[in-house]
C-alpha atoms as a PDB file:
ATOM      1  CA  UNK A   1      -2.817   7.928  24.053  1.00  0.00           C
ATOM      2  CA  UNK A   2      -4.648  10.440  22.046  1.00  0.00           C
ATOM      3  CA  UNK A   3      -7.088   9.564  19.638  1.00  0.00           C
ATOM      4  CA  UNK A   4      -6.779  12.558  17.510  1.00  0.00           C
ATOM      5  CA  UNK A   5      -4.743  11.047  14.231  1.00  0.00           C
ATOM      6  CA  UNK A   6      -7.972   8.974  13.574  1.00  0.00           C
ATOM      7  CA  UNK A   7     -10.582  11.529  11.871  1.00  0.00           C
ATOM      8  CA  UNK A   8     -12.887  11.196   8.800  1.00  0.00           C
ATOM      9  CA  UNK A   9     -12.692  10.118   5.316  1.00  0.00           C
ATOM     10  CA  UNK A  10     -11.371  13.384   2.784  1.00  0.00           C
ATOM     11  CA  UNK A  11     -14.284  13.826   0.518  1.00  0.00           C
ATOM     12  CA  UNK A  12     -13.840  15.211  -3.428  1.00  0.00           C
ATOM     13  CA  UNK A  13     -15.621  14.977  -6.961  1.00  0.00           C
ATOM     14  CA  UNK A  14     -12.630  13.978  -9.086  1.00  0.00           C
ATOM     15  CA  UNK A  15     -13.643  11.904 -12.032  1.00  0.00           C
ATOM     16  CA  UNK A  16     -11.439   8.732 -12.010  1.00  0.00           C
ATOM     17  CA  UNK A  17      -9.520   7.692 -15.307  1.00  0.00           C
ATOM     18  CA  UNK A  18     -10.243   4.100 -15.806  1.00  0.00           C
ATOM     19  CA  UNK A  19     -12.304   1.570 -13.192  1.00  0.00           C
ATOM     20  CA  UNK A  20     -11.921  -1.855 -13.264  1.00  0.00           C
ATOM     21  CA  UNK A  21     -13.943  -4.378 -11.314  1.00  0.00           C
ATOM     22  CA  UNK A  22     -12.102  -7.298 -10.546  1.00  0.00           C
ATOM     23  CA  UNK A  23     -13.724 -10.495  -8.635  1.00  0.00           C
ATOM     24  CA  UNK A  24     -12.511 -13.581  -6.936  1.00  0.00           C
ATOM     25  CA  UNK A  25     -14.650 -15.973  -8.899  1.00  0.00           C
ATOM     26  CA  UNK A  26     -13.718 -16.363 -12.425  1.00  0.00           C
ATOM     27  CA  UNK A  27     -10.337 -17.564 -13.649  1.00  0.00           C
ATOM     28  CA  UNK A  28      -8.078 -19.800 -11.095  1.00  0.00           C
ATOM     29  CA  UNK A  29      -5.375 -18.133  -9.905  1.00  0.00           C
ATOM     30  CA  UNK A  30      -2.460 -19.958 -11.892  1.00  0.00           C
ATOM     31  CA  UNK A  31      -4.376 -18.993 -15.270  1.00  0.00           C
ATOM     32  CA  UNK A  32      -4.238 -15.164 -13.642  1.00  0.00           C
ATOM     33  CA  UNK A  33      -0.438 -15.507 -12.789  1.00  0.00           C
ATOM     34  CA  UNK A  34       0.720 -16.862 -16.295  1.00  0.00           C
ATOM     35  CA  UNK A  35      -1.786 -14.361 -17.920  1.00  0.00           C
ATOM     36  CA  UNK A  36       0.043 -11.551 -16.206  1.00  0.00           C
ATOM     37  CA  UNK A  37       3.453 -13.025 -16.687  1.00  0.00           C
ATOM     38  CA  UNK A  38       2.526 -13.297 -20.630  1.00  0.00           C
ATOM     39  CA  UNK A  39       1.819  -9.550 -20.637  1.00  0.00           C
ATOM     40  CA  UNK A  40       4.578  -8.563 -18.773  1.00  0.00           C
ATOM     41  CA  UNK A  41       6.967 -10.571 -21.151  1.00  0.00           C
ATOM     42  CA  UNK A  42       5.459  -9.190 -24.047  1.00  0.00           C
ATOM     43  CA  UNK A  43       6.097  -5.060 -23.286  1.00  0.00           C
ATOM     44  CA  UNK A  44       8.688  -4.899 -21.097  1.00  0.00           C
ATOM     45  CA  UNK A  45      12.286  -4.091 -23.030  1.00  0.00           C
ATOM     46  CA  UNK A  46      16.026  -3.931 -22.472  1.00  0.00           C
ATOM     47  CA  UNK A  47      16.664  -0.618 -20.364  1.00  0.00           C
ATOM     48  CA  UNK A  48      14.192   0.923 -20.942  1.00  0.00           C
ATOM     49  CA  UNK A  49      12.003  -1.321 -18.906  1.00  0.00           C
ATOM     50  CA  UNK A  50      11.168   0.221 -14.964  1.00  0.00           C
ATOM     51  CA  UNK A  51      12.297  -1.477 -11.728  1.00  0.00           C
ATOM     52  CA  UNK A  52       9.486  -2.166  -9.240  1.00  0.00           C
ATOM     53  CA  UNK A  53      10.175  -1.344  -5.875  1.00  0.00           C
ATOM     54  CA  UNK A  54       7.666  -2.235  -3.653  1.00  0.00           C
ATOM     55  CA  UNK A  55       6.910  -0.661   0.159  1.00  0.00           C
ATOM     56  CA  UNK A  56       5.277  -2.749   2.661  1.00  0.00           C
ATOM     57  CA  UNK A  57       2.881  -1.257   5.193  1.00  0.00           C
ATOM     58  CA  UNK A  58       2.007  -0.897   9.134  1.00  0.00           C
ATOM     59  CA  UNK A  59       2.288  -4.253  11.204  1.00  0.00           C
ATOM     60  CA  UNK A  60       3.580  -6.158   8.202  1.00  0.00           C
ATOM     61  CA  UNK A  61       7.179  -6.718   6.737  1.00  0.00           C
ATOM     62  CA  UNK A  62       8.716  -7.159   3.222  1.00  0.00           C
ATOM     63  CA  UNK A  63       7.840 -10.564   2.559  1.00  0.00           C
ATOM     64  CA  UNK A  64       3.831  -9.458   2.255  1.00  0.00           C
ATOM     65  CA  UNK A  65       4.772  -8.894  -1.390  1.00  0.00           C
ATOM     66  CA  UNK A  66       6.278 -12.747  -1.659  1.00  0.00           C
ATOM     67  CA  UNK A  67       3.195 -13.596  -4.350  1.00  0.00           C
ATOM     68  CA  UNK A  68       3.978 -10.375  -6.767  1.00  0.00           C
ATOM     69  CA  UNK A  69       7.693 -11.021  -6.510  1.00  0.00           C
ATOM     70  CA  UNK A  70       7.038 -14.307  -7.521  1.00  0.00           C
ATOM     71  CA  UNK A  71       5.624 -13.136 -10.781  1.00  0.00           C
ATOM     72  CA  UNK A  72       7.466 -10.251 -11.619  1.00  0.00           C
ATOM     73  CA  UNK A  73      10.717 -12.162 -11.541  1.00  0.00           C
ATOM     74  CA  UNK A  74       9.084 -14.898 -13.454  1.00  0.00           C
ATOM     75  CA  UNK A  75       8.548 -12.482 -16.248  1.00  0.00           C
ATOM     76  CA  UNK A  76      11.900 -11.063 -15.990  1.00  0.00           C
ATOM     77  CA  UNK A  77      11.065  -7.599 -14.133  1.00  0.00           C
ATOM     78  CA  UNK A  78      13.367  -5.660 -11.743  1.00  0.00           C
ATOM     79  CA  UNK A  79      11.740  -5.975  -8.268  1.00  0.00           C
ATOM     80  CA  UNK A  80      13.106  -5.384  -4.845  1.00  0.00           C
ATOM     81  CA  UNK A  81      10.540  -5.057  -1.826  1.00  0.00           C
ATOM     82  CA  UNK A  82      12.791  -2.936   0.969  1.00  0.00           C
ATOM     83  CA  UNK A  83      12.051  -2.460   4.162  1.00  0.00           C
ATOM     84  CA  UNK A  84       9.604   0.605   5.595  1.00  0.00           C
ATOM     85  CA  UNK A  85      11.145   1.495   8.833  1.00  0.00           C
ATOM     86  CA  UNK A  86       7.320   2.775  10.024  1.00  0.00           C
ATOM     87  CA  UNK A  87       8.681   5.155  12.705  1.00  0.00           C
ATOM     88  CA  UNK A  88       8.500   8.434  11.282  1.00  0.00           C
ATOM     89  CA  UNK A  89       6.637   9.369   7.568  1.00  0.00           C
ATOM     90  CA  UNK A  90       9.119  12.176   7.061  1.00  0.00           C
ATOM     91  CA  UNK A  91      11.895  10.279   7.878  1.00  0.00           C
ATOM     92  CA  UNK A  92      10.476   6.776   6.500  1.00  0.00           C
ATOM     93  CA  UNK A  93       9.806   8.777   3.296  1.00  0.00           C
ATOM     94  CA  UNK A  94      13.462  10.085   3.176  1.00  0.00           C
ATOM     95  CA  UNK A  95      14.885   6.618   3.474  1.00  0.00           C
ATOM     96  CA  UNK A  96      12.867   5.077   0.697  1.00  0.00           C
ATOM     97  CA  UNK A  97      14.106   8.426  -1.698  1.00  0.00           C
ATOM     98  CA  UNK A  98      17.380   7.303  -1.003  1.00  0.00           C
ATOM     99  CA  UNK A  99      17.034   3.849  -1.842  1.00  0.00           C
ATOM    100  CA  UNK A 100      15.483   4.902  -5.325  1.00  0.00           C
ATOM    101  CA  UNK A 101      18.354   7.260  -5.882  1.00  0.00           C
ATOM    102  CA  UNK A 102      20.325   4.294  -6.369  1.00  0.00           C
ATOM    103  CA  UNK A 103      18.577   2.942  -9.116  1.00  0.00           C
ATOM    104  CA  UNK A 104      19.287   3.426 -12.635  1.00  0.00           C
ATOM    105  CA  UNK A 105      16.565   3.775 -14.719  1.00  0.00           C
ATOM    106  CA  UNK A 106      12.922   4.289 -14.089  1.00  0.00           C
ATOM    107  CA  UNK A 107      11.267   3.120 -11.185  1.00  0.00           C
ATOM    108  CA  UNK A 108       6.948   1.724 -11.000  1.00  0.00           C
ATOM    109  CA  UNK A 109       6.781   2.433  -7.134  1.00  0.00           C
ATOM    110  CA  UNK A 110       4.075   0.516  -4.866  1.00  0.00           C
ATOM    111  CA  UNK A 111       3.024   1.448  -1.604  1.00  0.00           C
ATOM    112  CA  UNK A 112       0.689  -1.200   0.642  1.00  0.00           C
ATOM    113  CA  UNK A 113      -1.404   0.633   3.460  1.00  0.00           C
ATOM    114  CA  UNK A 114       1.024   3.200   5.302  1.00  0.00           C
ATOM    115  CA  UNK A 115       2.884   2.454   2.589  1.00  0.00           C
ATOM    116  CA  UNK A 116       1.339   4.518   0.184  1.00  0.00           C
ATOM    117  CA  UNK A 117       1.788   7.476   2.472  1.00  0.00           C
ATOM    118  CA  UNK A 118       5.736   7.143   2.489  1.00  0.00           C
ATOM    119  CA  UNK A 119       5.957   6.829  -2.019  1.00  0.00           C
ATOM    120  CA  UNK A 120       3.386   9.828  -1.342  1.00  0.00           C
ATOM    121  CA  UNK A 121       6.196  11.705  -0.304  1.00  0.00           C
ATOM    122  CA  UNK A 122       9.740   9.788  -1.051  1.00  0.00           C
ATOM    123  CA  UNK A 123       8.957  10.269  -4.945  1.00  0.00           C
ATOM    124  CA  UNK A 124       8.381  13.449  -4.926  1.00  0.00           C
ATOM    125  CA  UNK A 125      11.164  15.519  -7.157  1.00  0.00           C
ATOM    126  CA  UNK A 126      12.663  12.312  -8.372  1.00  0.00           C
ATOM    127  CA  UNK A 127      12.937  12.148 -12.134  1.00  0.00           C
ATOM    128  CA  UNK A 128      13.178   8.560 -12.399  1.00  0.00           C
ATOM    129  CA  UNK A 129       9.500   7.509 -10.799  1.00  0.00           C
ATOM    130  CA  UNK A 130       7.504   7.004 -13.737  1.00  0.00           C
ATOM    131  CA  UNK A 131       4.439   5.284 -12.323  1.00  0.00           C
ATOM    132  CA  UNK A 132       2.653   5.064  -8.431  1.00  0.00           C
ATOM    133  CA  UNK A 133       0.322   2.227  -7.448  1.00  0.00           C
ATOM    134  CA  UNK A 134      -1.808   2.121  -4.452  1.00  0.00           C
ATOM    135  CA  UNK A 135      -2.491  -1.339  -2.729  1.00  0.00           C
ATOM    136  CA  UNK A 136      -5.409  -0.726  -0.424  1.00  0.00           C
ATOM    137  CA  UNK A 137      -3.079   2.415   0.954  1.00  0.00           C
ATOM    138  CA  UNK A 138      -3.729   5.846   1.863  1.00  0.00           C
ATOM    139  CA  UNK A 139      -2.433   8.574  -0.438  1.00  0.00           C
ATOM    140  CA  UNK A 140      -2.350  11.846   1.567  1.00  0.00           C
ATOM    141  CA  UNK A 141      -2.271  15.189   0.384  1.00  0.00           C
ATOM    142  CA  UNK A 142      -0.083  17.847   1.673  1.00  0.00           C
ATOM    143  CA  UNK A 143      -0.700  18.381   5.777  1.00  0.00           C
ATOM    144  CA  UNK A 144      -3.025  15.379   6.174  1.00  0.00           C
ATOM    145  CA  UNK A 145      -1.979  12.283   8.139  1.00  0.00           C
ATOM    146  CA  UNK A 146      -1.851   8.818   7.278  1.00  0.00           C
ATOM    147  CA  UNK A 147      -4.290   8.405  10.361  1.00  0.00           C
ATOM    148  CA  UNK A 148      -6.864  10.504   9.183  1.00  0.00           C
ATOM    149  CA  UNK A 149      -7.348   8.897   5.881  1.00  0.00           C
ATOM    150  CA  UNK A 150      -8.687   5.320   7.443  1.00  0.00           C
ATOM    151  CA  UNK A 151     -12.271   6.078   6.740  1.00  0.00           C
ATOM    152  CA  UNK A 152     -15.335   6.777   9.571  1.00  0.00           C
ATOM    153  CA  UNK A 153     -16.085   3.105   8.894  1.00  0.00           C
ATOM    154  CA  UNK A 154     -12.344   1.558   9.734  1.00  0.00           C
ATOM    155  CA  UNK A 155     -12.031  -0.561  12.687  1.00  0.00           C
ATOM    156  CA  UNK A 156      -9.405   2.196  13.577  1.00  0.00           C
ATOM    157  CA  UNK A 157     -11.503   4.731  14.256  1.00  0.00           C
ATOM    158  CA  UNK A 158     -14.585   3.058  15.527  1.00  0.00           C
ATOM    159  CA  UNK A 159     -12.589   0.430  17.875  1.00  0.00           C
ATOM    160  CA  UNK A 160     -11.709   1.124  21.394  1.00  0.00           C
ATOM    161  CA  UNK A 161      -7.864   1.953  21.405  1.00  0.00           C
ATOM    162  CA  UNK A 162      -7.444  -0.613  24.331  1.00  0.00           C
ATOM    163  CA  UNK A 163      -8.537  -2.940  22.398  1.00  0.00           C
ATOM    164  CA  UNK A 164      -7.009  -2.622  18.958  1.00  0.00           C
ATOM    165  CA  UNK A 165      -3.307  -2.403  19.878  1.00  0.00           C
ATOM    166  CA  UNK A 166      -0.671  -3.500  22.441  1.00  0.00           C
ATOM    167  CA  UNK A 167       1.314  -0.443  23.486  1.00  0.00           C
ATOM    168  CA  UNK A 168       5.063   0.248  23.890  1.00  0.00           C
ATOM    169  CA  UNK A 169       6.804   3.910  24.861  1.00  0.00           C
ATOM    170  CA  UNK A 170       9.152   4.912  21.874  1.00  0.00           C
ATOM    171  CA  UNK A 171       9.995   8.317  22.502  1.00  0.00           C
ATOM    172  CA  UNK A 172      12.783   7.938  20.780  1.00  0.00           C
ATOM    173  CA  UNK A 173      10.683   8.393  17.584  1.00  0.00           C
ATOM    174  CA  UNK A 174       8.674  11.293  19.053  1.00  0.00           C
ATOM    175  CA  UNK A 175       8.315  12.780  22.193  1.00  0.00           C
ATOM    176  CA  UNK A 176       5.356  10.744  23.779  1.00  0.00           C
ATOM    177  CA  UNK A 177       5.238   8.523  20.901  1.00  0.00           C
ATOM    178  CA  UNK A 178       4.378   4.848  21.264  1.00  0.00           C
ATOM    179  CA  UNK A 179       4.994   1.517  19.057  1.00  0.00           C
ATOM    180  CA  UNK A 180       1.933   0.144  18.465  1.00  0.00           C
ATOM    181  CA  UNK A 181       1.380  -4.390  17.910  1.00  0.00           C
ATOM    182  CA  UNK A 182      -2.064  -5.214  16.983  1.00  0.00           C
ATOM    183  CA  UNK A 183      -4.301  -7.139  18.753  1.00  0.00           C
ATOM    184  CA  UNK A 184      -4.684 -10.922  17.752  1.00  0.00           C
ATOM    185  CA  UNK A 185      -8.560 -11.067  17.515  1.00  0.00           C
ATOM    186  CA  UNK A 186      -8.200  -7.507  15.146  1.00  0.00           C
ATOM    187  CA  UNK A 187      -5.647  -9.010  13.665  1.00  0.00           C
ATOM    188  CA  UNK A 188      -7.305 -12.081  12.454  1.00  0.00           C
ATOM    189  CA  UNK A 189     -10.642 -11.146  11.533  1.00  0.00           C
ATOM    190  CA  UNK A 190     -10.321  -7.487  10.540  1.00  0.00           C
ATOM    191  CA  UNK A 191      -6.309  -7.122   8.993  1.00  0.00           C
ATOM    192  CA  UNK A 192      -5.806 -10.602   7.471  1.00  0.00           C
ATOM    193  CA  UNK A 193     -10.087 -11.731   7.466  1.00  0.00           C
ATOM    194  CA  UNK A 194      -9.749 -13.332   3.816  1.00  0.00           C
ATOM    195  CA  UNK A 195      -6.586 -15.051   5.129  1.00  0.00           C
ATOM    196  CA  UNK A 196      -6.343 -19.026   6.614  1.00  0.00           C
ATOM    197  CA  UNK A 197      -7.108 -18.719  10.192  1.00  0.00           C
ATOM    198  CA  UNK A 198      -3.686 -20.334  10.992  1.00  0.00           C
ATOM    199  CA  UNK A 199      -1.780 -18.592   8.249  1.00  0.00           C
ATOM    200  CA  UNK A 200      -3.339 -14.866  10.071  1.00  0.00           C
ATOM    201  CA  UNK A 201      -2.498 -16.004  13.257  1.00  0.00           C
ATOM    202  CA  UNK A 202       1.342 -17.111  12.245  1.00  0.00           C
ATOM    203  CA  UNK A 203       1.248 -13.405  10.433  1.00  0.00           C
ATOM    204  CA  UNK A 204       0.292 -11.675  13.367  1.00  0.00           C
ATOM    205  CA  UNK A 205       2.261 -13.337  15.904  1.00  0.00           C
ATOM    206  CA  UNK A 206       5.331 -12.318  13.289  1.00  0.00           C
ATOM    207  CA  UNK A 207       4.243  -8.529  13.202  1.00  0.00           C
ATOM    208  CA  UNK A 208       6.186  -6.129  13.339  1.00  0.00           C
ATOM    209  CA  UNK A 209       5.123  -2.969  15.600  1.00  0.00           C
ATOM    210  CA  UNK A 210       4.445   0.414  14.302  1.00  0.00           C
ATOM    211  CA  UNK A 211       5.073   4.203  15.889  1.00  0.00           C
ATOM    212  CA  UNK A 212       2.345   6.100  16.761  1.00  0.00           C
ATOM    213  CA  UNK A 213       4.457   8.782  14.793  1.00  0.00           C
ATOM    214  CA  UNK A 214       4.182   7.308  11.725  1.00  0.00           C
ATOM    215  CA  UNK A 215       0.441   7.211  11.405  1.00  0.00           C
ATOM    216  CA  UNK A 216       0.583  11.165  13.209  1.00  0.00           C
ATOM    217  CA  UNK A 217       3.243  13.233  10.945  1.00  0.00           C
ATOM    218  CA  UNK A 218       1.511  15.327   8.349  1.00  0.00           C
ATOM    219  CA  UNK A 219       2.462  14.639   4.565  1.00  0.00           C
ATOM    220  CA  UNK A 220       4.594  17.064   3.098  1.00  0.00           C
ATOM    221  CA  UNK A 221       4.202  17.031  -0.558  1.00  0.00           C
ATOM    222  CA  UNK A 222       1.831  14.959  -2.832  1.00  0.00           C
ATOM    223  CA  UNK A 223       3.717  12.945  -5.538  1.00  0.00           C
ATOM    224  CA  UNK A 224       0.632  11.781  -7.085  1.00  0.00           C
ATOM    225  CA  UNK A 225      -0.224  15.551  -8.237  1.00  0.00           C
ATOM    226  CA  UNK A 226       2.754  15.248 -11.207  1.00  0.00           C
ATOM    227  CA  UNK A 227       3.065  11.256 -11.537  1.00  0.00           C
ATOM    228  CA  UNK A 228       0.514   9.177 -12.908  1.00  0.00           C
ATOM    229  CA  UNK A 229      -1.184   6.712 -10.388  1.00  0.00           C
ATOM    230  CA  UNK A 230      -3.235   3.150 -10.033  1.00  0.00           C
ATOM    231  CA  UNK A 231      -5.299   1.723  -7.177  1.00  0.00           C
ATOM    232  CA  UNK A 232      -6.199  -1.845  -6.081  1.00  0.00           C
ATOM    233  CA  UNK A 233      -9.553  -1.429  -3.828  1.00  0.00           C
ATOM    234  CA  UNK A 234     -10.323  -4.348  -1.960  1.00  0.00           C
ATOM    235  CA  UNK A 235     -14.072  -3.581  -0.777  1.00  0.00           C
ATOM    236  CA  UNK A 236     -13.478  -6.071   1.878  1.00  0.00           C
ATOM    237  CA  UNK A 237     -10.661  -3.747   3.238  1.00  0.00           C
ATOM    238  CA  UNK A 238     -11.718  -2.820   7.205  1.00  0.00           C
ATOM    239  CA  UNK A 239      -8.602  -1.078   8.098  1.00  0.00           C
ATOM    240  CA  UNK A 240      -8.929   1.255   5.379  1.00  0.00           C
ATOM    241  CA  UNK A 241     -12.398   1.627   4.035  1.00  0.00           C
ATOM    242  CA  UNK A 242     -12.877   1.498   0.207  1.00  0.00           C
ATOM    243  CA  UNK A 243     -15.151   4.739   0.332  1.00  0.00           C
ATOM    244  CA  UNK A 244     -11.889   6.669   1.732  1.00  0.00           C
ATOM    245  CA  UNK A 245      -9.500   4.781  -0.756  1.00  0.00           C
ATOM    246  CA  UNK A 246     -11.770   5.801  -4.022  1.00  0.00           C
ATOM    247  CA  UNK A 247     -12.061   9.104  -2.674  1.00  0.00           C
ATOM    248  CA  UNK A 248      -8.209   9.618  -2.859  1.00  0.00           C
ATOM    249  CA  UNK A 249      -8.118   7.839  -5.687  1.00  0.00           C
ATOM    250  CA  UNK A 250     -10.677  10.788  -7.404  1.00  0.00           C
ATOM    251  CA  UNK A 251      -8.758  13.525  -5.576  1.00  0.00           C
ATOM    252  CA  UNK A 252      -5.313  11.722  -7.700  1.00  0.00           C
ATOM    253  CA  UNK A 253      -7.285  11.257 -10.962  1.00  0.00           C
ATOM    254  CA  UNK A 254      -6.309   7.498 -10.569  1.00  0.00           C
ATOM    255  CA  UNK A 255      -6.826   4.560 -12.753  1.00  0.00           C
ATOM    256  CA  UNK A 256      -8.919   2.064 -10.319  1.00  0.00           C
ATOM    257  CA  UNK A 257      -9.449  -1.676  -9.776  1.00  0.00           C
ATOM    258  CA  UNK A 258     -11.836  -2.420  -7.952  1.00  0.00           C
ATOM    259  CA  UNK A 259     -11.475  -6.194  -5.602  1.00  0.00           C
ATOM    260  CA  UNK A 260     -14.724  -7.449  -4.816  1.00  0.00           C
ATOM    261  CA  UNK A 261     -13.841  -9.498  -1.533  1.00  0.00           C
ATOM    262  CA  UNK A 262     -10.439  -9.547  -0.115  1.00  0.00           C
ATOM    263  CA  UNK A 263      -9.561  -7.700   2.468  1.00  0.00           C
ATOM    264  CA  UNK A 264      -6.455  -5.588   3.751  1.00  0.00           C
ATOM    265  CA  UNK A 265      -3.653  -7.829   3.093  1.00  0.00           C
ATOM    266  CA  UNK A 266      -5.334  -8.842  -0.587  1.00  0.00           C
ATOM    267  CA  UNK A 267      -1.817  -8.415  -1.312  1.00  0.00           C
ATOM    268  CA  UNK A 268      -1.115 -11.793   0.169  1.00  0.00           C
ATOM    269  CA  UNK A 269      -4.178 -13.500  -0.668  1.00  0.00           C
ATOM    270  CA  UNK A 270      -4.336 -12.715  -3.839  1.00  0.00           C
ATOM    271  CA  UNK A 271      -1.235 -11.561  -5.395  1.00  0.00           C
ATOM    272  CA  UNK A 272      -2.135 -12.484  -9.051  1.00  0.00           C
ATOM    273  CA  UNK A 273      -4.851  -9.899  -8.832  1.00  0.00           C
ATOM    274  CA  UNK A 274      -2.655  -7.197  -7.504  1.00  0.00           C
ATOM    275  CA  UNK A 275       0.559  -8.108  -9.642  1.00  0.00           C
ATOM    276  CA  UNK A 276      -2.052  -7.519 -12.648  1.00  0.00           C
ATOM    277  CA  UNK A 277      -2.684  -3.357 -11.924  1.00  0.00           C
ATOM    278  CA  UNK A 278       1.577  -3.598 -11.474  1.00  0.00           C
ATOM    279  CA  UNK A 279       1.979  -5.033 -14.736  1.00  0.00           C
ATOM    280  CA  UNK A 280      -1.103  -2.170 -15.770  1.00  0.00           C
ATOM    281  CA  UNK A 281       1.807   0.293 -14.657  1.00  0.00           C
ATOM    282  CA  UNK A 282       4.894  -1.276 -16.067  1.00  0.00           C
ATOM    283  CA  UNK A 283       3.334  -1.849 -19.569  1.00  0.00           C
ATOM    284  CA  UNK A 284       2.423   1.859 -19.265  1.00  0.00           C
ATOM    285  CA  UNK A 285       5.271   3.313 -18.519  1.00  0.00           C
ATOM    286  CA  UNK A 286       7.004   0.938 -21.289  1.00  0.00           C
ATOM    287  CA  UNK A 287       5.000   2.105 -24.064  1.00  0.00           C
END
């Protein structure tokens, strides 16, 4: 299998809106939750108040956002996490568009790892997306790949491709296209490394695979050029490196938290920290 979808960081000198430096010492995680809750009571309202949608990424499924749903539904917010299809980021993208199409109202859409790549590109021309947010994803411009965004750094591109991933044909997806299932030791202590040992291991023996397709297909439009954006950076993040998620984040004049710690699926290990830049979003989009 060709190793040519896993390439260098982008590079560009794009001042960033806001930065914010979160940690994981400070305030216990319940106090987090109900602070974000509180907020998220407080300026949501009636209709005019967005649904979240949120996209789940490669190797994972939709019940890595479990911890933000949680929250968001405590405080009263749409949510539905749908499922990513990873076979295809044209057609992946498509089916996400058409899910939002039957929403009323506006929409704060989140996008975890590949995910960002697919709202990159399914909210493009859609009126109703009011606000993106990037959870340790890649946010691809127009002809780059989800692959090539991973950073120099990433245990993608540095590891032996033997050794990352279990391979099975898919051609079906793409003509010598393969679904790819992630190697337990990578897994474990690159993917889920801030996670319980036996809580990454359950995770990973759950995976679900992802086409060689999906990380290959070049993005066709960039959503975040017309709709305003947020990051979560988790500088423990190995799969895709914080240098290549800030420098998207420049290129898409972002507003940025930065995780100290964590690691790719923050999302799951900390929720309360990423359902805080969501509520960032929602209150925004509310004023």
């Amino acid at each position: 299998m060709s190793r040519a979808w896993l390439v260098a960081p982008i590079a560009v000198a794009v001042a960033v809106v806001v930065t914010i430096v979160v940690s994981t010492t400070g305030a216990p995680a319940t106090e987090k939750a109900s602070s974000t809750v509180d907020r998220l009571r407080q300026c949501r309202s009636g209709d005019t108040a967005p649904t979240v949608v949120l996209v789940h990424g490669a190797w994972a499924d939709a019940s890595s956002w479990a911890g933000e749903m949680r929250m968001l539904q405590r405080a009263g917010v749409r949510v539905r996490a749908i499922a990513n299809p990873v076979e295809d980021l044209t057609t992946d993208a498509r089916y996400v568009a058409d899910f939002l199409k039957t929403i009323r109202g506006p929409i704060v859409l989140v996008g975890h790892s590949y995910g960002g790549a697919v709202i990159t590109n399914a909210a493009a021309g859609l009126a109703g997306v009011k606000a993106l947010v990037y959870v340790d994803a890649a946010a691809p411009a127009p002809g780059e790949t989800n692959g090539q965004l991973s950073g120099s750094g990433s245990v993608l591109t540095t590891g032996n491709q033997e050794k990352l991933y279990k391979t099975v044909p898919r051609p079906s997806y793409a003509p010598g296209a393969h679904e790819l299932y992630m190697r337990k030791k990578v897994f474990v202590e690159d993917f889920a490394s801030d996670l319980p040992r036996t809580k990454a291991v359950r995770l990973w023996a759950s995976q679900r695979g992802a086409s060689t397709a999906a990380f290959m297909t070049p993005s066709r439009t960039a959503a975040w050029k017309t709709i305003p954006s947020w990051f979560f950076v988790s500088t423990g993040d190995t799969i895709i490196t914080p240098a290549s998620q800030l420098a998207m984040a420049r290129r898409a004049r972002a507003r940025v938290t930065t995780f100290r710690g964590g690691s790719h699926l923050t999302l799951i290990s900390h929720p309360e920290a990423v359902a805080a830049v969501i509520a960032s979003a929602i209150c925004d989009t509310t004023r």
